[in-house]
C-alpha atoms as a PDB file:
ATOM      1  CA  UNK A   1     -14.071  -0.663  12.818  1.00  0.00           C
ATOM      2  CA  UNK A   2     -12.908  -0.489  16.515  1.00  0.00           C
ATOM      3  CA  UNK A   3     -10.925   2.643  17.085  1.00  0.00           C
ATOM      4  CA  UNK A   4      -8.263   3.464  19.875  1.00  0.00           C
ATOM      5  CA  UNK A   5      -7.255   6.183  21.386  1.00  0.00           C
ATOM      6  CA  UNK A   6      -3.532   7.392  21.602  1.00  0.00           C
ATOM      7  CA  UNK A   7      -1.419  10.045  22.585  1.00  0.00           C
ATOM      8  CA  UNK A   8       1.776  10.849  20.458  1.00  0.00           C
ATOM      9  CA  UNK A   9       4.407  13.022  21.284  1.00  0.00           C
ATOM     10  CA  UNK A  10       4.756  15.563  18.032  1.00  0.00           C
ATOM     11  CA  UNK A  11       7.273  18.438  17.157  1.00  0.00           C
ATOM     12  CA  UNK A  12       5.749  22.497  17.164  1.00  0.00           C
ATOM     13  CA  UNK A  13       6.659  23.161  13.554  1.00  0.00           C
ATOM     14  CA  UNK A  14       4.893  19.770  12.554  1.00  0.00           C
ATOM     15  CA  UNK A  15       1.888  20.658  14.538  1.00  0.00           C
ATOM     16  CA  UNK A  16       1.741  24.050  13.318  1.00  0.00           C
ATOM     17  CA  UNK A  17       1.775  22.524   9.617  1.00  0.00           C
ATOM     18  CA  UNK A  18      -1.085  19.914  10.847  1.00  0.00           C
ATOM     19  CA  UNK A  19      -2.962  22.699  12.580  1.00  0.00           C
ATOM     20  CA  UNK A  20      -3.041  24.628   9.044  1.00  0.00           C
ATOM     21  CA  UNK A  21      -4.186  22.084   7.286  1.00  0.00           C
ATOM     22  CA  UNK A  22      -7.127  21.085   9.176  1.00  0.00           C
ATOM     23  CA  UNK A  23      -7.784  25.088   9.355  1.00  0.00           C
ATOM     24  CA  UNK A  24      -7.762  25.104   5.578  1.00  0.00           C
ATOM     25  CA  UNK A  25      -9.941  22.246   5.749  1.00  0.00           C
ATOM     26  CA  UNK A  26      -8.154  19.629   4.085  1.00  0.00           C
ATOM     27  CA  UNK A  27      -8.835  17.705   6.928  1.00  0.00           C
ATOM     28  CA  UNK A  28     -11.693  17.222   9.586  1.00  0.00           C
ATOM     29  CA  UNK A  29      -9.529  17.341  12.578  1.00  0.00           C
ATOM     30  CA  UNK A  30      -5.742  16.621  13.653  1.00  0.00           C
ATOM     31  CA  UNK A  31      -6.700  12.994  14.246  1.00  0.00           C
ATOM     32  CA  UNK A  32      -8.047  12.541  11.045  1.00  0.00           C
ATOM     33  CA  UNK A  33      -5.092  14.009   9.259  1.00  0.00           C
ATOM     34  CA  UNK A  34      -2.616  11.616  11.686  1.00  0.00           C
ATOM     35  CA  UNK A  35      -4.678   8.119  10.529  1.00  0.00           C
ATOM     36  CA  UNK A  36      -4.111   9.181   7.018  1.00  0.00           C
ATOM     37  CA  UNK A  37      -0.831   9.527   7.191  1.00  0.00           C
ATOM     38  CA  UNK A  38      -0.010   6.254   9.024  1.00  0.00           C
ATOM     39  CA  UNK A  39      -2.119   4.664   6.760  1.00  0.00           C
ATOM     40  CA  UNK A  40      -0.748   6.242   3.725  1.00  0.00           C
ATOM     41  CA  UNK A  41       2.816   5.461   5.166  1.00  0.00           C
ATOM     42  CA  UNK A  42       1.866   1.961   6.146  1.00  0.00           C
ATOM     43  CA  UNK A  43       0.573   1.399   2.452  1.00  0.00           C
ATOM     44  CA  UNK A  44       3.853   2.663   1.118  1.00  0.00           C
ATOM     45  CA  UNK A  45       5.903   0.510   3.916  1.00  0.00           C
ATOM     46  CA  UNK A  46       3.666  -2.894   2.294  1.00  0.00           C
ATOM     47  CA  UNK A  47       4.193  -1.572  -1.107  1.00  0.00           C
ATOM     48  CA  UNK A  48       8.125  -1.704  -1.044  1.00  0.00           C
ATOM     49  CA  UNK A  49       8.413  -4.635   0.861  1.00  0.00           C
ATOM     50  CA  UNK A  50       6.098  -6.379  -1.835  1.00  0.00           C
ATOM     51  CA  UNK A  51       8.157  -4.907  -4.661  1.00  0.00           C
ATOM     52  CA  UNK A  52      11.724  -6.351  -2.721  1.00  0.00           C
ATOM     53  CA  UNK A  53      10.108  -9.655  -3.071  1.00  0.00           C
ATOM     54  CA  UNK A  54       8.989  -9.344  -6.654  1.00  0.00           C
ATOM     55  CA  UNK A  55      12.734  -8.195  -7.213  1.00  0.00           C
ATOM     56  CA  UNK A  56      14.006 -11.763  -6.169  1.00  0.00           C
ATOM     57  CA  UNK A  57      11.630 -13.336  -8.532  1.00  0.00           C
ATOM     58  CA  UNK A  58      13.360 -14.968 -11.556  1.00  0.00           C
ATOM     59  CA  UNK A  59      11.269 -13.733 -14.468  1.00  0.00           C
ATOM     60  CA  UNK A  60      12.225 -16.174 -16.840  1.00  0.00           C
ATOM     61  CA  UNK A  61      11.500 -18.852 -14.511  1.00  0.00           C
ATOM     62  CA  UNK A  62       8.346 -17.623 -13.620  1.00  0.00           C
ATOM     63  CA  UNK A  63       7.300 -17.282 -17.189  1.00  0.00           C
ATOM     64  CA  UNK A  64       8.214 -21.057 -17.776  1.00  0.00           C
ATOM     65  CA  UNK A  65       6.210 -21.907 -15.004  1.00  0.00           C
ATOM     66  CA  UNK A  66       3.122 -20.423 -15.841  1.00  0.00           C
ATOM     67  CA  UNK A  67       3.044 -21.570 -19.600  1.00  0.00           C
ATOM     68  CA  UNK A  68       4.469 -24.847 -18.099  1.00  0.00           C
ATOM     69  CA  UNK A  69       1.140 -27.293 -19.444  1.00  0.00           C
ATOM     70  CA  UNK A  70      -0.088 -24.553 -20.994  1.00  0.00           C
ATOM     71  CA  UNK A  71       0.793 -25.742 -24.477  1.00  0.00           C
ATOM     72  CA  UNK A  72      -1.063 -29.354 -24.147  1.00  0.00           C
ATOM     73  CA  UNK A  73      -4.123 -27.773 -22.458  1.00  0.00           C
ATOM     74  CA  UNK A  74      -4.852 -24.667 -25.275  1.00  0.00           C
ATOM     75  CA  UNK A  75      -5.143 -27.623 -27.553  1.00  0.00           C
ATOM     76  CA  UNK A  76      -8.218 -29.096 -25.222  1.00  0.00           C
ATOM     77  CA  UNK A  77      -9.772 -25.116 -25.117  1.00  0.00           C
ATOM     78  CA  UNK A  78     -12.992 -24.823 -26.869  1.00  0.00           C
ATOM     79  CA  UNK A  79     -12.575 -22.711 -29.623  1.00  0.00           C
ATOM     80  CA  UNK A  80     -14.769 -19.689 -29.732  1.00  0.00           C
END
């Protein structure tokens, strides 16, 4: 995957935290712990914005839609 390089503008106390975490080896290298923390944050940003939707579904309607045809078509299933 293509990469790109950046620069970011971060607070001392955050850096200091980053700093000790890649010294205690939990990660690689400051860049490596900043990818996995957009990406983690990005994944989390996707995850609510899928549940929002999900939260406008109406269940009940959605239920009757999937069984909708479901009842003349079991009868065609073979039976196993």
């Amino acid at each position: 995957m293509p990469v790109s390089k950046i620069a970011i503008t971060i607070d001392d106390k955050m850096l200091e935290q980053l700093d000790r975490l890649v010294k205690a080896r939990l990660f690689p290298n400051r860049s490596k712990a900043i990818q996995e923390a957009i990406a983690e944050k990005l994944d989390k940003i996707e995850k609510r914005r899928l549940a929002r939707e999900c939260a406008k579904l109406d269940a009940v309607f959605e239920q009757t839609m999937a069984e909708e045809g479901l009842s003349t078509e079991i009868e065609e299933w073979p039976e196993y």
